[in-house]
Protein backbone atom coordinates (compact mmCIF):
# COMPACT_ATOMS: atom_id res chain seq x y z
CA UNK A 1 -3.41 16.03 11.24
CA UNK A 2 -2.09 16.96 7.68
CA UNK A 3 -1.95 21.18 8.53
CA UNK A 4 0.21 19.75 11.83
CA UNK A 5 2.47 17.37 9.41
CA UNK A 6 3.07 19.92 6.87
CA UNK A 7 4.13 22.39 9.71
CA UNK A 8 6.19 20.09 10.91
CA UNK A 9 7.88 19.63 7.50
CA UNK A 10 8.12 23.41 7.10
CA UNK A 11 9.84 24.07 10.21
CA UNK A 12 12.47 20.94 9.63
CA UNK A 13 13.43 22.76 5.96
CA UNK A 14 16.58 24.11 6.54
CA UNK A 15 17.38 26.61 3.70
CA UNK A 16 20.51 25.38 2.24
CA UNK A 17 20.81 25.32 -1.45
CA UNK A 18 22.34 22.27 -3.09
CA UNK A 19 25.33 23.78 -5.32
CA UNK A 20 25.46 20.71 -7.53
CA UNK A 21 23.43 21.44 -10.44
CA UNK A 22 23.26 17.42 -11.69
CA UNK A 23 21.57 16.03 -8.44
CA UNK A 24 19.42 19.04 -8.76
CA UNK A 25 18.75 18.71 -12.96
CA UNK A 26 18.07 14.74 -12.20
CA UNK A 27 15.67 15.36 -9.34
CA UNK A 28 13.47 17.72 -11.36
CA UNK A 29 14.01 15.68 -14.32
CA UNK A 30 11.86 12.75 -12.20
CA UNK A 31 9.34 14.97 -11.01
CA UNK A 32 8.61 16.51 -14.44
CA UNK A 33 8.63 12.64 -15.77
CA UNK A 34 5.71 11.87 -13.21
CA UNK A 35 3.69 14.76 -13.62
CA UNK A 36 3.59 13.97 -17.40
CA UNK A 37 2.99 10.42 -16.67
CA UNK A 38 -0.22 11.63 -14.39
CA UNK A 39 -0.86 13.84 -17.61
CA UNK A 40 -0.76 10.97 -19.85
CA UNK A 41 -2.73 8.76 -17.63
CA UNK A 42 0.36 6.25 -17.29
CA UNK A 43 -0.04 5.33 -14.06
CA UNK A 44 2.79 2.59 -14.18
CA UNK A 45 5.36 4.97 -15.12
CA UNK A 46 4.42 7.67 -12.39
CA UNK A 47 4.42 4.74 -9.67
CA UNK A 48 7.56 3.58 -10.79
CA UNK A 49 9.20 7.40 -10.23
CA UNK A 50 7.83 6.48 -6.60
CA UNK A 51 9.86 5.39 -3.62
CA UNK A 52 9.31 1.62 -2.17
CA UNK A 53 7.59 2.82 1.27
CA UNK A 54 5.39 4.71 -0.92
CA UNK A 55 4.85 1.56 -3.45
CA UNK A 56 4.05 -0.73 -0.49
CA UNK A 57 1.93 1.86 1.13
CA UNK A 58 -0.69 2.52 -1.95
CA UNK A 59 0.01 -1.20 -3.18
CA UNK A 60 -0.69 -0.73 -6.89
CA UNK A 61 0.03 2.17 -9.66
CA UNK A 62 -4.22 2.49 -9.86
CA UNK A 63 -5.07 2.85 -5.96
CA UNK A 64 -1.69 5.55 -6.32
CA UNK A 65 -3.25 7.30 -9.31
CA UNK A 66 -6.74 7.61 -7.59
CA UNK A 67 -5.31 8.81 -5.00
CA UNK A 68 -3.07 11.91 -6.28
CA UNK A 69 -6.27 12.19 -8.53
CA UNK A 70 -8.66 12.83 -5.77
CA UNK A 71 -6.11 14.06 -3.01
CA UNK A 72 -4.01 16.61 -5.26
CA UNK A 73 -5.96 17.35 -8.42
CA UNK A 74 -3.64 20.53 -8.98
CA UNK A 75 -0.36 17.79 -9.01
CA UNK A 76 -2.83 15.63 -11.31
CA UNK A 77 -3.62 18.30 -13.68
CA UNK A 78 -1.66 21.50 -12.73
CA UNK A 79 -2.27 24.55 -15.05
CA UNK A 80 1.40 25.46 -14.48
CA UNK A 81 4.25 24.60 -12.65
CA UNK A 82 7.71 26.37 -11.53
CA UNK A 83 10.97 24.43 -9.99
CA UNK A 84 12.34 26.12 -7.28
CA UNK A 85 15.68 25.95 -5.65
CA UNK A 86 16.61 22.23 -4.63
CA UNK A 87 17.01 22.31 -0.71
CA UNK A 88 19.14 20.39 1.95
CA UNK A 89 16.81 19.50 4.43
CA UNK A 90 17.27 17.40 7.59
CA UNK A 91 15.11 14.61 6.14
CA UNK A 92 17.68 14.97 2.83
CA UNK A 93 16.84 16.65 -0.15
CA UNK A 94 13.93 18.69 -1.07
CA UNK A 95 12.40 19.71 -4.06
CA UNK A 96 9.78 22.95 -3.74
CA UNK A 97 7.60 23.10 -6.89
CA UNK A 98 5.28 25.98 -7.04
CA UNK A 99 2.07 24.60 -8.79
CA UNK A 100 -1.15 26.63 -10.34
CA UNK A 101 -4.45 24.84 -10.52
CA UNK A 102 -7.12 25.02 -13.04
CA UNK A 103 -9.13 27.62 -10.86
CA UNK A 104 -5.86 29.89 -10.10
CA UNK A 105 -5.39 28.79 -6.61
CA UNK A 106 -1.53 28.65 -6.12
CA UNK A 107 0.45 25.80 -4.23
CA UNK A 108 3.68 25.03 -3.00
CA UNK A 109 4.58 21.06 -3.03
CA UNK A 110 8.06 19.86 -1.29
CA UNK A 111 8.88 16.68 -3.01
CA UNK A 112 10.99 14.46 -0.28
CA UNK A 113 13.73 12.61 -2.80
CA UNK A 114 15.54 9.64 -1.85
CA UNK A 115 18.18 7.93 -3.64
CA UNK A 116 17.88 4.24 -3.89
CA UNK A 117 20.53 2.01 -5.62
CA UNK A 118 21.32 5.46 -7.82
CA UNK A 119 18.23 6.41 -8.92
CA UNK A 120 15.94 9.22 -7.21
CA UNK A 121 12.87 8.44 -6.12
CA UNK A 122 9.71 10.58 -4.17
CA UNK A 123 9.37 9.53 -1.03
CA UNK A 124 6.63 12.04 -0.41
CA UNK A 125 4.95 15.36 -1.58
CA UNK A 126 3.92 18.02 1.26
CA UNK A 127 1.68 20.35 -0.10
CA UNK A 128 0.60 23.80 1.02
CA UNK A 129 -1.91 26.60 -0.55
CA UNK A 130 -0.37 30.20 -0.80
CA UNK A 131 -3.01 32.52 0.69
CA UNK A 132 -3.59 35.32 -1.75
CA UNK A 133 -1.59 34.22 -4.79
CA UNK A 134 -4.11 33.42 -7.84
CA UNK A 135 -7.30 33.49 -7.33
């Protein structure tokens, strides 16, 4: 069910770059603030960079952090990570962040932002391996 969800996603992304650099600066600038959050073990302040559907859905910043722990260890520790071109999508905008794990293996992650009362929040992370790249 996740390979046929992430397809899905894939083949909604229409490639459209957003010309706006400050949605584009501020939507990165959230991601980077939860991924050190996850790297500091504040799990409060990387639940609060999430969306409300994905607050109610995990209930509580621990049962969220044990989840991105267990589900995406290489968003919960990457080795390295790149910001790619913010996209205009169908579902709104997107946010593809190459990511390297501890063992090499490379991902790409599209972060699904949504703006609520001003302030951008993830409303989900799709995440892909790249066959070949790393090892």
């Amino acid at each position: 069910m996740r390979h046929i969800l992430i397809a899905t996603f894939a083949a909604l992304l229409t490639v459209l770059p957003v010309q706006a650099e400050e949605p584009a600066d501020t939507i990165q600038g959230v991601i980077v603030s939860q991924l050190d959050a996850f790297g500091d073990n504040d799990l409060n302040a990387a639940f609060a960079h999430a969306s409300p559907m994905i607050q109610s859905k995990f209930q509580t910043p621990e049962i969220f952090g044990r989840m991105v722990r267990e589900g995406y260890p290489m968003i919960w520790r990457p080795s390295s990570f790149e910001m790619r071109e913010l996209q205009e999508t169908d579902w709104g905008l997107v946010q593809p962040v190459l990511f390297q794990d501890g063992v090499g293996r490379s991902f790409e992650a599209y972060y699904e932002m949504q703006q609520i009362e001003g302030v951008w929040r993830i409303n989900g992370v799709y995440m892909r391996e790249i066959p070949g790249v790393g090892s």
